[in-house]
PDB file of N, CA and C in Angstrom:
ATOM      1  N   UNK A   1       0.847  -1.164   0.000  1.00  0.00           N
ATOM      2  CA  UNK A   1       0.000   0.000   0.000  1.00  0.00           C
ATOM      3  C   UNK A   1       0.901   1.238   0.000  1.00  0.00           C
ATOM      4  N   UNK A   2       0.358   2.285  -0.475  1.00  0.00           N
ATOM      5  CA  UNK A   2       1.412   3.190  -0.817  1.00  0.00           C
ATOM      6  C   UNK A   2       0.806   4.561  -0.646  1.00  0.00           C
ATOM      7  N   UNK A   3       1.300   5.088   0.300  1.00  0.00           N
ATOM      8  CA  UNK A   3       0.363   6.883   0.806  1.00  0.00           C
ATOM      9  C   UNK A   3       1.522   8.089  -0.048  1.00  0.00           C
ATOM     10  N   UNK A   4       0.337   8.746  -0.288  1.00  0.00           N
ATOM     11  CA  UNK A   4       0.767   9.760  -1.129  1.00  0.00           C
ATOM     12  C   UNK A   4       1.088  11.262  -0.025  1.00  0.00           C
ATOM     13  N   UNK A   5       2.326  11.809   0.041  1.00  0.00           N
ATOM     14  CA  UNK A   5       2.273  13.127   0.678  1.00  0.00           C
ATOM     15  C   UNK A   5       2.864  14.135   0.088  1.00  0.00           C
ATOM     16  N   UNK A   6       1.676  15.141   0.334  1.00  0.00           N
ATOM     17  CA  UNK A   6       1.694  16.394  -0.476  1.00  0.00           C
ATOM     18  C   UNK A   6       2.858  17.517   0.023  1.00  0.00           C
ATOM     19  N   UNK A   7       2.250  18.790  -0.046  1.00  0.00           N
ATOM     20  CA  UNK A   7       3.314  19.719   0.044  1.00  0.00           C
ATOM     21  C   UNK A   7       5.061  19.500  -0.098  1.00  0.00           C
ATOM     22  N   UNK A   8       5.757  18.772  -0.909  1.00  0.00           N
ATOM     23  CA  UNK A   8       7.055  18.315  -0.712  1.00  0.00           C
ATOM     24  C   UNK A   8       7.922  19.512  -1.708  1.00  0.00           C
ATOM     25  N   UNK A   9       8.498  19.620  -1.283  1.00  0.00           N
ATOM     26  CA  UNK A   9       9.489  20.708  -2.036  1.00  0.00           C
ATOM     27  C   UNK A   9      10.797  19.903  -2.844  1.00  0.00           C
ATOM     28  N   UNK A  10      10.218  18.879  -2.897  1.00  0.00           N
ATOM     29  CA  UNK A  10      11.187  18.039  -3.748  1.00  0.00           C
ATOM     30  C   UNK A  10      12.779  17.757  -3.890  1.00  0.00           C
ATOM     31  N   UNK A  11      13.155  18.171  -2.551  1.00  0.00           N
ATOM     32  CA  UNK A  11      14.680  18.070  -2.127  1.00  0.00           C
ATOM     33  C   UNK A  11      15.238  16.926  -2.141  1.00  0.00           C
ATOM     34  N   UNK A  12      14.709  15.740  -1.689  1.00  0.00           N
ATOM     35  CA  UNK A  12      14.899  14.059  -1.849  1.00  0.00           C
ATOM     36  C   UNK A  12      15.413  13.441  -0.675  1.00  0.00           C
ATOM     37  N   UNK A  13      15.910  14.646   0.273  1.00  0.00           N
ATOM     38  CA  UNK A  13      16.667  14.638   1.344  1.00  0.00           C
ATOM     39  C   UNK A  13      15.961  13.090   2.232  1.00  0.00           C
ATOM     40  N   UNK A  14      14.661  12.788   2.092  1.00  0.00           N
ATOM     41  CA  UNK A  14      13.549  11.802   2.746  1.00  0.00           C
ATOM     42  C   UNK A  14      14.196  10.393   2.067  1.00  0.00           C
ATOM     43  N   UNK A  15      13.961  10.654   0.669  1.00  0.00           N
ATOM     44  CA  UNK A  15      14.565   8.896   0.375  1.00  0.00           C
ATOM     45  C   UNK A  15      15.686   8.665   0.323  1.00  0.00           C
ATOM     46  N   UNK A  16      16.690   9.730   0.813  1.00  0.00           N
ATOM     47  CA  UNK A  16      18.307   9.588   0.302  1.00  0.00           C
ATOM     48  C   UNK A  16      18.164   9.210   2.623  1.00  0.00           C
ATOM     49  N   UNK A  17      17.769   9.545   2.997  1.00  0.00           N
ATOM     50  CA  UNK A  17      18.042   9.287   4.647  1.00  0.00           C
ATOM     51  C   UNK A  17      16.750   7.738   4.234  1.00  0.00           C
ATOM     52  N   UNK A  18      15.899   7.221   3.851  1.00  0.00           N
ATOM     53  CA  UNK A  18      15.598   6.229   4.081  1.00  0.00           C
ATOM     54  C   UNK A  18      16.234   4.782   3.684  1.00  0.00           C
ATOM     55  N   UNK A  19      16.709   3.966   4.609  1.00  0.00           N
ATOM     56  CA  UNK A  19      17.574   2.714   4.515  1.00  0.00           C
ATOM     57  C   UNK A  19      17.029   2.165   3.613  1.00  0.00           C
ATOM     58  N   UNK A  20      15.675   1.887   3.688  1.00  0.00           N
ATOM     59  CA  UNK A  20      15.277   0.769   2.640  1.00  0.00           C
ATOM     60  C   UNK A  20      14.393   1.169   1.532  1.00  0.00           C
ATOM     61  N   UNK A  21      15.077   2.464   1.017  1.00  0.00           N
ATOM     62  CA  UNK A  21      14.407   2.887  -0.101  1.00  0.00           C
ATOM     63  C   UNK A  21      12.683   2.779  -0.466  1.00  0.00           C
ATOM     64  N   UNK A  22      12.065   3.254   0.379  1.00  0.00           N
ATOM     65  CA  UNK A  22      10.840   2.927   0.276  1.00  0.00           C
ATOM     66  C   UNK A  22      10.071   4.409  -0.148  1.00  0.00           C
ATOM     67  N   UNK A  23      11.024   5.242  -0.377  1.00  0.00           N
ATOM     68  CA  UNK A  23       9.866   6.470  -0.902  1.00  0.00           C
ATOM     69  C   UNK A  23      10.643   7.104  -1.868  1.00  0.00           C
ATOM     70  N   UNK A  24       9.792   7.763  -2.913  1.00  0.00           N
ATOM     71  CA  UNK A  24      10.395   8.324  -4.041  1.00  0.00           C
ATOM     72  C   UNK A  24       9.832   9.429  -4.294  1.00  0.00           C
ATOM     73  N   UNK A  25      10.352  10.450  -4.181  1.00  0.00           N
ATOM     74  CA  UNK A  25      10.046  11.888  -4.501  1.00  0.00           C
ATOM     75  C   UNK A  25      10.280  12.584  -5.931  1.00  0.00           C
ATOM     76  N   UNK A  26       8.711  13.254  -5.685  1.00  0.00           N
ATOM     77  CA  UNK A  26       8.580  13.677  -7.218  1.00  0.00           C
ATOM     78  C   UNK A  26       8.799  15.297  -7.435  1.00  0.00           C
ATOM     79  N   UNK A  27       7.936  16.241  -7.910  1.00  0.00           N
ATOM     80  CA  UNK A  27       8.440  18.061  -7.762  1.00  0.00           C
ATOM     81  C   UNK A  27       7.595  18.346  -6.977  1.00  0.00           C
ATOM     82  N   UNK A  28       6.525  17.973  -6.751  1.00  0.00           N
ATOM     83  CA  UNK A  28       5.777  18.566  -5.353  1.00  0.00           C
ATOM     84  C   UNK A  28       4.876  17.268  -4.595  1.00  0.00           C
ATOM     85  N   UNK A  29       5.398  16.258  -4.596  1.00  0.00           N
ATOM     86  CA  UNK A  29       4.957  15.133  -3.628  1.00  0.00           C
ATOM     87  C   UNK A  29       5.833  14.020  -3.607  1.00  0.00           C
ATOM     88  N   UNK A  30       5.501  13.352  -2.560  1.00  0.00           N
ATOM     89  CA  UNK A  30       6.305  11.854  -1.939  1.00  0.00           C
ATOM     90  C   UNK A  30       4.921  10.562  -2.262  1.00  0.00           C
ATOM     91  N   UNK A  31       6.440   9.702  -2.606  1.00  0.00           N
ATOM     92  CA  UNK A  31       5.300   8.380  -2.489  1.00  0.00           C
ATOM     93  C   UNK A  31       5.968   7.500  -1.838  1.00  0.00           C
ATOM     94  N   UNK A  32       5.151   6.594  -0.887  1.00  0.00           N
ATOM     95  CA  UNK A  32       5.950   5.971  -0.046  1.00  0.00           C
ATOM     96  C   UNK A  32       4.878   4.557   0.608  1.00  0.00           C
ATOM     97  N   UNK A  33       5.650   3.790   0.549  1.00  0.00           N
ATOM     98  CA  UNK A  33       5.504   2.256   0.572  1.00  0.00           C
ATOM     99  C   UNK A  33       5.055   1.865   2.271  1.00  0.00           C
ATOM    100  N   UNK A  34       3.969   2.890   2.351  1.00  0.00           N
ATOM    101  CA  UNK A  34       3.832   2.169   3.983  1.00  0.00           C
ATOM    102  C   UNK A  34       3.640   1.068   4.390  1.00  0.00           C
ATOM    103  N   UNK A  35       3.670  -0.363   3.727  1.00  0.00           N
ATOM    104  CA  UNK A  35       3.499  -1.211   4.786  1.00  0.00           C
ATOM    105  C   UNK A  35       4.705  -2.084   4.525  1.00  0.00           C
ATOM    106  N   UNK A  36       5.958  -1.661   4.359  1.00  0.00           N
ATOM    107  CA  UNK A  36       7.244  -2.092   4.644  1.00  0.00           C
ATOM    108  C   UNK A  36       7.676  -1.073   5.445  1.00  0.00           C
ATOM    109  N   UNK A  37       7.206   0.283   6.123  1.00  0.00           N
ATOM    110  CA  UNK A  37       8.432   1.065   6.657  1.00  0.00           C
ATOM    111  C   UNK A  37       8.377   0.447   8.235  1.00  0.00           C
ATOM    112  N   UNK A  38       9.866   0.722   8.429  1.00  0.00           N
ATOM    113  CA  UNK A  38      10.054   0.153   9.809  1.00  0.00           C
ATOM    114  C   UNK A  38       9.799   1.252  10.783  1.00  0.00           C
ATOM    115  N   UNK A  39       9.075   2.184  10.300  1.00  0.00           N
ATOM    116  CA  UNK A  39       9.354   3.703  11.136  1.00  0.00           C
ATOM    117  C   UNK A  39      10.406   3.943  12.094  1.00  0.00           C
ATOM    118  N   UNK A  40      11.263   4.424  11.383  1.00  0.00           N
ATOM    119  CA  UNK A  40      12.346   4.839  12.271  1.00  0.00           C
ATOM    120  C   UNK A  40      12.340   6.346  12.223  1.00  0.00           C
ATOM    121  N   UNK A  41      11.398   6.895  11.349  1.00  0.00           N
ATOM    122  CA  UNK A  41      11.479   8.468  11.651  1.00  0.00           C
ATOM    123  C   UNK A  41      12.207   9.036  10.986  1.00  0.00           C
ATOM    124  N   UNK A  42      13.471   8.597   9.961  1.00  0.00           N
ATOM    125  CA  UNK A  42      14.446   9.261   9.475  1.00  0.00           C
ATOM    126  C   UNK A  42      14.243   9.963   8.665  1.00  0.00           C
ATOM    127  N   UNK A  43      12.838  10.172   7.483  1.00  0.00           N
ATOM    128  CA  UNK A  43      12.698  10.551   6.720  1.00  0.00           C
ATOM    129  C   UNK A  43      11.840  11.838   7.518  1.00  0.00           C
ATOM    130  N   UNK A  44      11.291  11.733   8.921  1.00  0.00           N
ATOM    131  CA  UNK A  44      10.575  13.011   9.364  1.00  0.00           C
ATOM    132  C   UNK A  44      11.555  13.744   9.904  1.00  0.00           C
ATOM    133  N   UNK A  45      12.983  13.459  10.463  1.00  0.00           N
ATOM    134  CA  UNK A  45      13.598  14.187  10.872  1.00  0.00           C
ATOM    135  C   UNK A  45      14.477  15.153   9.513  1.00  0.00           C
ATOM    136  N   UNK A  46      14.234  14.590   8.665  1.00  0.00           N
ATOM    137  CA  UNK A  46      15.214  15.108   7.410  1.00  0.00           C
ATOM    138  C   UNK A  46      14.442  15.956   6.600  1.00  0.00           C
ATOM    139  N   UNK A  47      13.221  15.757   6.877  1.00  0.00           N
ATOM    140  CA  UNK A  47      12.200  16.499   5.808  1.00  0.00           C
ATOM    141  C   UNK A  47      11.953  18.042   6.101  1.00  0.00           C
ATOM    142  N   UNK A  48      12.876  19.096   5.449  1.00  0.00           N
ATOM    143  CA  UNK A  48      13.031  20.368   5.668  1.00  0.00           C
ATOM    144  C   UNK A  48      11.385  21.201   5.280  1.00  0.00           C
ATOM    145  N   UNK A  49      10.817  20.778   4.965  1.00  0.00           N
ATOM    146  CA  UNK A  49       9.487  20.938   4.881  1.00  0.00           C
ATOM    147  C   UNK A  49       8.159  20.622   5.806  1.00  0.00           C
ATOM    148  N   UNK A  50       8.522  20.421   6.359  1.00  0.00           N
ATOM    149  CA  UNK A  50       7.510  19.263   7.530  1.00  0.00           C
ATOM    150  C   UNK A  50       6.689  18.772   6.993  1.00  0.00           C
ATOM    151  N   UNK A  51       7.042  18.099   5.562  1.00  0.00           N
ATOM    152  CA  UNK A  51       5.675  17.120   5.163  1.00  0.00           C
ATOM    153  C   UNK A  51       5.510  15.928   6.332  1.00  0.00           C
ATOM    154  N   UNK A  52       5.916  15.196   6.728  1.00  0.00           N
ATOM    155  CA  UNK A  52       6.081  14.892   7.795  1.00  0.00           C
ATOM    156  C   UNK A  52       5.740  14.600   8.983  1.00  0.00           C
ATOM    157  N   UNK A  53       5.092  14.324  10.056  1.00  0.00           N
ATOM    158  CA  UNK A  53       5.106  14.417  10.951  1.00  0.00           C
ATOM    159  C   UNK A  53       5.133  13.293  11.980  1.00  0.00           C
ATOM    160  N   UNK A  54       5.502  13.072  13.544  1.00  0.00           N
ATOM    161  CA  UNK A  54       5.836  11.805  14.015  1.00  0.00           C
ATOM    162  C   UNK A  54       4.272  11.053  14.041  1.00  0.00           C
ATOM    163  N   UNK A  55       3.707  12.102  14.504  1.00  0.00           N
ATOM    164  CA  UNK A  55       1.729  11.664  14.863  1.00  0.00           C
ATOM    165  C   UNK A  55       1.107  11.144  13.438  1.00  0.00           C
ATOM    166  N   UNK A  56       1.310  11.659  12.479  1.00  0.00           N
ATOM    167  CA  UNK A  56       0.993  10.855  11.503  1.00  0.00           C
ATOM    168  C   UNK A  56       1.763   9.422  11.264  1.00  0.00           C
ATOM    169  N   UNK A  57       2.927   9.656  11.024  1.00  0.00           N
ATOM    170  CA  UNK A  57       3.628   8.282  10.729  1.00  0.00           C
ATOM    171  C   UNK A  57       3.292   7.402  11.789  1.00  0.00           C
ATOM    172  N   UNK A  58       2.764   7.707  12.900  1.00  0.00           N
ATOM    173  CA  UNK A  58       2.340   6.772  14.360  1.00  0.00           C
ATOM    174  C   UNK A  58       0.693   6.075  13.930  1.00  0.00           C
ATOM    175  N   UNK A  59       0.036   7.117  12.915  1.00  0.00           N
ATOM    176  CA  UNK A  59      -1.375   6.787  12.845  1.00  0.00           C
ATOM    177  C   UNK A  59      -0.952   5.810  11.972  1.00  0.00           C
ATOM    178  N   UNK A  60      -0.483   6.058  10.763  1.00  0.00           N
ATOM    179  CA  UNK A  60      -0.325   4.771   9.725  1.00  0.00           C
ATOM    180  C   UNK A  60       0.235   3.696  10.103  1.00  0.00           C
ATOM    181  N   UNK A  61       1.154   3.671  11.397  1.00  0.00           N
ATOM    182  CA  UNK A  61       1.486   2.670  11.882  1.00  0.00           C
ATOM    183  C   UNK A  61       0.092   1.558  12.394  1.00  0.00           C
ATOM    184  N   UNK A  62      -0.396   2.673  13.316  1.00  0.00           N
ATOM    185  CA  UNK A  62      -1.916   1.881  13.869  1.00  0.00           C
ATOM    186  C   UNK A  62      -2.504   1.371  13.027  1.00  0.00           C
ATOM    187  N   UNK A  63      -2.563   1.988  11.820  1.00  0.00           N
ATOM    188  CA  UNK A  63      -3.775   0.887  10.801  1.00  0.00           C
ATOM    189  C   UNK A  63      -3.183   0.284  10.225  1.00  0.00           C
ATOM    190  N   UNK A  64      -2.257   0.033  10.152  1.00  0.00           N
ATOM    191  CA  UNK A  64      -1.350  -1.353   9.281  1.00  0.00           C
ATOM    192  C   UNK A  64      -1.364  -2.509  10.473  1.00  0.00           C
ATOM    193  N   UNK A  65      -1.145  -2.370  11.692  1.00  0.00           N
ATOM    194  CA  UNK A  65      -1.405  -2.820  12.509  1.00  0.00           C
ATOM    195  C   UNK A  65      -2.921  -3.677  13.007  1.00  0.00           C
ATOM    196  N   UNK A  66      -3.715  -2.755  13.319  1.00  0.00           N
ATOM    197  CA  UNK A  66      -5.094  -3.166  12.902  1.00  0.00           C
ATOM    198  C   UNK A  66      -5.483  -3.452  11.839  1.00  0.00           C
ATOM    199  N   UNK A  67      -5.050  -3.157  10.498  1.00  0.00           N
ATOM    200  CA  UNK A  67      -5.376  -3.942   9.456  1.00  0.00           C
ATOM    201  C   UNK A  67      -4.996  -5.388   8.991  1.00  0.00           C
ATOM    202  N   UNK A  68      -3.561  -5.840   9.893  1.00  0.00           N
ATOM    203  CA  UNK A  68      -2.951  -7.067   9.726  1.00  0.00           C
ATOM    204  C   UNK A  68      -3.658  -8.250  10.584  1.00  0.00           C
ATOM    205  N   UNK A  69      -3.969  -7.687  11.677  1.00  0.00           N
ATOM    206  CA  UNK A  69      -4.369  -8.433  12.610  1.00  0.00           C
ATOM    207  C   UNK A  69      -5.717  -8.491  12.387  1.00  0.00           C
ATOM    208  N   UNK A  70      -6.780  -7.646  11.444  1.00  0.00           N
ATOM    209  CA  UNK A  70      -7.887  -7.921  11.585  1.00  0.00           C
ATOM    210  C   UNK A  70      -8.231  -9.282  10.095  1.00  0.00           C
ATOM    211  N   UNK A  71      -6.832  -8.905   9.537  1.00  0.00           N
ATOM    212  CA  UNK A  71      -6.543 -10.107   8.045  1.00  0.00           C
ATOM    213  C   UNK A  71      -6.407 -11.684   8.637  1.00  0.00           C
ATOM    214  N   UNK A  72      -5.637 -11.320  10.064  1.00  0.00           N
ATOM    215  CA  UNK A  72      -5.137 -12.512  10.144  1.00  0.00           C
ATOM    216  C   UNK A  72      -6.447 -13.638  10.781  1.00  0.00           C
TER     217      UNK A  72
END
């Protein structure tokens, strides 16, 4: 599954700090592979834009979560 985030100023600074290459930045948005990220945050701490944020990347955590377990 793959969430789309807006406002990006297209610096790349997000997928060049993410280990496992899971997001790819375009001229004004990110695309990114949420249900492989390990959230480590690296791409919110790097993102000079605050597309970003920890409370979001925490929510998408929750529903990948609840969505796995409600699969299983």
């Amino acid at each position: 599954m793959y969430k789309v985030w807006k406002n990006c100023i297209g610096c790349g600074e997000c997928a060049k700090a993410c280990d496992f290459n899971l997001i790819q930045t375009f001229d004004d948005y990110i695309l990114m592979d949420i249900e492989k990220c390990r959230h480590c945050s690296k791409c919110v701490e790097t993102c000079q834009n605050n597309v970003f944020t920890k409370s979001v990347i925490f929510k998408h955590f929750l529903y990948l979560l609840y969505y796995k377990i409600k699969k299983s």
